[in-house]
C-alpha atoms as a PDB file:
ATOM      1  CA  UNK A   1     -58.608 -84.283 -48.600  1.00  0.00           C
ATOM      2  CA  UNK A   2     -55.304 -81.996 -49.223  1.00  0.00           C
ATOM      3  CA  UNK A   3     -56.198 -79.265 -51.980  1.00  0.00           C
ATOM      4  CA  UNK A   4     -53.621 -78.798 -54.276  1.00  0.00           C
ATOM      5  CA  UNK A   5     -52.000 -75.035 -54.329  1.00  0.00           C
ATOM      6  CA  UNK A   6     -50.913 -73.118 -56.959  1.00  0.00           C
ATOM      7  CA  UNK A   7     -47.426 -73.278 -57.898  1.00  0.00           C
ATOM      8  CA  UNK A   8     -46.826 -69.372 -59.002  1.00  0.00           C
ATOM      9  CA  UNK A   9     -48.857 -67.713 -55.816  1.00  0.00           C
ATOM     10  CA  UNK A  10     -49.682 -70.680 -53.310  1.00  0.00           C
ATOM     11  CA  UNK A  11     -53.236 -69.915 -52.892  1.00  0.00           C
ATOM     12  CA  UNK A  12     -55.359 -73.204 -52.393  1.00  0.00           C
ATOM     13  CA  UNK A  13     -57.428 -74.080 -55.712  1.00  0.00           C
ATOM     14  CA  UNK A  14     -60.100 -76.261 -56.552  1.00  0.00           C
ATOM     15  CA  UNK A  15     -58.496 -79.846 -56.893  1.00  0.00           C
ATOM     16  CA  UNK A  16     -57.407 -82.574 -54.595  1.00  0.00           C
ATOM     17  CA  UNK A  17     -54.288 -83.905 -55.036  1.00  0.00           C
ATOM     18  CA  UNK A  18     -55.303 -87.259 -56.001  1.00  0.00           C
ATOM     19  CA  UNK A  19     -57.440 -85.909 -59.069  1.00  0.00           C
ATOM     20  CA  UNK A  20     -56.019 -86.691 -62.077  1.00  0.00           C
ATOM     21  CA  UNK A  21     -54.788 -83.740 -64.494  1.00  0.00           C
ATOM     22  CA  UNK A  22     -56.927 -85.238 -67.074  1.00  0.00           C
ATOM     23  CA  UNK A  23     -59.904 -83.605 -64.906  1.00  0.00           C
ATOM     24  CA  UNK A  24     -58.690 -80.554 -64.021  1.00  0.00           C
ATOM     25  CA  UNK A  25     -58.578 -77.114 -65.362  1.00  0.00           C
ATOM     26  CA  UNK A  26     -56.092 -74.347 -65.407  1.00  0.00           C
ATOM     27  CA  UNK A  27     -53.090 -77.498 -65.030  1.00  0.00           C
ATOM     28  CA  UNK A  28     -50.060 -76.800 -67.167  1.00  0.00           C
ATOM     29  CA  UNK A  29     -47.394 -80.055 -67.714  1.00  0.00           C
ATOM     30  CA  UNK A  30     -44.388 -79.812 -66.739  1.00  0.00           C
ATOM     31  CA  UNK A  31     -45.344 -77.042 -64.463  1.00  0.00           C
ATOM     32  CA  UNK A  32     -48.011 -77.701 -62.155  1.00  0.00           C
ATOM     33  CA  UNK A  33     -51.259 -76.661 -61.196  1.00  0.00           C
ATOM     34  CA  UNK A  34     -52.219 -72.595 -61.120  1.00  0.00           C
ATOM     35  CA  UNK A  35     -55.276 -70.815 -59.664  1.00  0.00           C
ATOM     36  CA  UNK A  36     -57.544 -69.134 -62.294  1.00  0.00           C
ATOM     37  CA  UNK A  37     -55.505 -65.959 -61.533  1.00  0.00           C
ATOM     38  CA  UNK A  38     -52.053 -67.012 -62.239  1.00  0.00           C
ATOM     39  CA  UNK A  39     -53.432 -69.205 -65.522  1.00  0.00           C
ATOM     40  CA  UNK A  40     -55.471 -66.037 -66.642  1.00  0.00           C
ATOM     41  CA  UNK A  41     -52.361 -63.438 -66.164  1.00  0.00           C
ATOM     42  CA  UNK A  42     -50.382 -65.782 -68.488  1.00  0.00           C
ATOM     43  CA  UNK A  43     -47.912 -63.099 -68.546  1.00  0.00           C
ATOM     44  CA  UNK A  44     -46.958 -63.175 -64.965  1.00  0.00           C
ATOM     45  CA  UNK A  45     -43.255 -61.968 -64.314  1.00  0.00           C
ATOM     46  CA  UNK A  46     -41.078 -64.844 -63.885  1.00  0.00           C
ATOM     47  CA  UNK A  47     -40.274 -65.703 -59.935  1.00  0.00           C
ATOM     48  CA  UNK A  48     -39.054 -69.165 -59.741  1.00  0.00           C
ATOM     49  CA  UNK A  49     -36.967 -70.728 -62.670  1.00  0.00           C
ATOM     50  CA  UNK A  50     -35.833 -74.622 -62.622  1.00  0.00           C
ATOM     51  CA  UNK A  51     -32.483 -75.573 -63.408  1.00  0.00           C
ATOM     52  CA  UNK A  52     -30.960 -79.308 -63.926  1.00  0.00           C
ATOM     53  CA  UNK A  53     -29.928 -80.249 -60.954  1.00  0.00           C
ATOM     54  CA  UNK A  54     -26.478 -81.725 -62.474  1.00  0.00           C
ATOM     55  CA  UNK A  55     -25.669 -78.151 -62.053  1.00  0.00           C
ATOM     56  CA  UNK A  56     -25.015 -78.173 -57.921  1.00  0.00           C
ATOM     57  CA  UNK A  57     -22.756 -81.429 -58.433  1.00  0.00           C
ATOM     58  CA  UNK A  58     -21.095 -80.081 -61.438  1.00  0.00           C
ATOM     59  CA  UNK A  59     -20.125 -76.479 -60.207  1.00  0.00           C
ATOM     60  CA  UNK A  60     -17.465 -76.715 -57.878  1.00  0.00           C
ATOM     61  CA  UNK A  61     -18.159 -72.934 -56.044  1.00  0.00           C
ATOM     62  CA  UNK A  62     -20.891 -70.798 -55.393  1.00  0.00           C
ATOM     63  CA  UNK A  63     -19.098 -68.258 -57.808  1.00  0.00           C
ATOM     64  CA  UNK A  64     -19.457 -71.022 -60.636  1.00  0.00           C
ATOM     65  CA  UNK A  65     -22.468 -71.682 -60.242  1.00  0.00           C
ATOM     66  CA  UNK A  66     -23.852 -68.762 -60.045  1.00  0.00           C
ATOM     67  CA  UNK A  67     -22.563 -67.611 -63.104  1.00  0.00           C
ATOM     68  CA  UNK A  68     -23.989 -70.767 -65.113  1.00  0.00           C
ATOM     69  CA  UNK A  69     -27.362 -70.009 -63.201  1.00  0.00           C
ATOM     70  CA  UNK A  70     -27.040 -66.815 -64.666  1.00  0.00           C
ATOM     71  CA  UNK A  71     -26.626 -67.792 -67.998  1.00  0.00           C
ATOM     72  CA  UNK A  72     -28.911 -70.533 -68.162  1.00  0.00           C
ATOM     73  CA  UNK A  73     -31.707 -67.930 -67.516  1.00  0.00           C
ATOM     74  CA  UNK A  74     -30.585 -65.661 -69.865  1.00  0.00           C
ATOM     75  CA  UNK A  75     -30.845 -68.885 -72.480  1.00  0.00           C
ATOM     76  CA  UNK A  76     -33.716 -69.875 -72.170  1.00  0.00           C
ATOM     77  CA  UNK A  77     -36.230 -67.455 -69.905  1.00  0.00           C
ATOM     78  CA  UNK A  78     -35.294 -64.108 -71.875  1.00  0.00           C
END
């Protein structure tokens, strides 16, 4: 079976994908699954944030959109 990686460094952990969250460890909602590491740092310097994605329809330019990339992260990930 397919193990499931983690989502911050994409090292292989534990899980299958088909096992349910309900049995797994070190699985945060809305996130993913993490290796021990990751889950254990806690404090790991963001990499990847998520924006909606009404944002690439909504933003006419890459100048626009940039700038409300920008301040979305500043909202809510500082």
């Amino acid at each position: 079976m397919n193990k499931d990686k983690c989502v911050i460094c994409g090292v292989e952990t534990q899980y299958d994908q088909t096992t349910s969250v309900d049995y797994r460890f070190n699985y945060v909602d809305g996130m993913g699954q993490l290796c021990s590491n990751c889950y254990k740092k806690g404090s790991t310097p963001i990499e990847h944030i998520s924006i909606p994605k009404e944002y690439i329809s909504k933003y006419s330019n890459d100048m626009e959109l940039g700038g409300a990339v920008r301040q979305f992260y500043n909202q809510n990930y500082k």
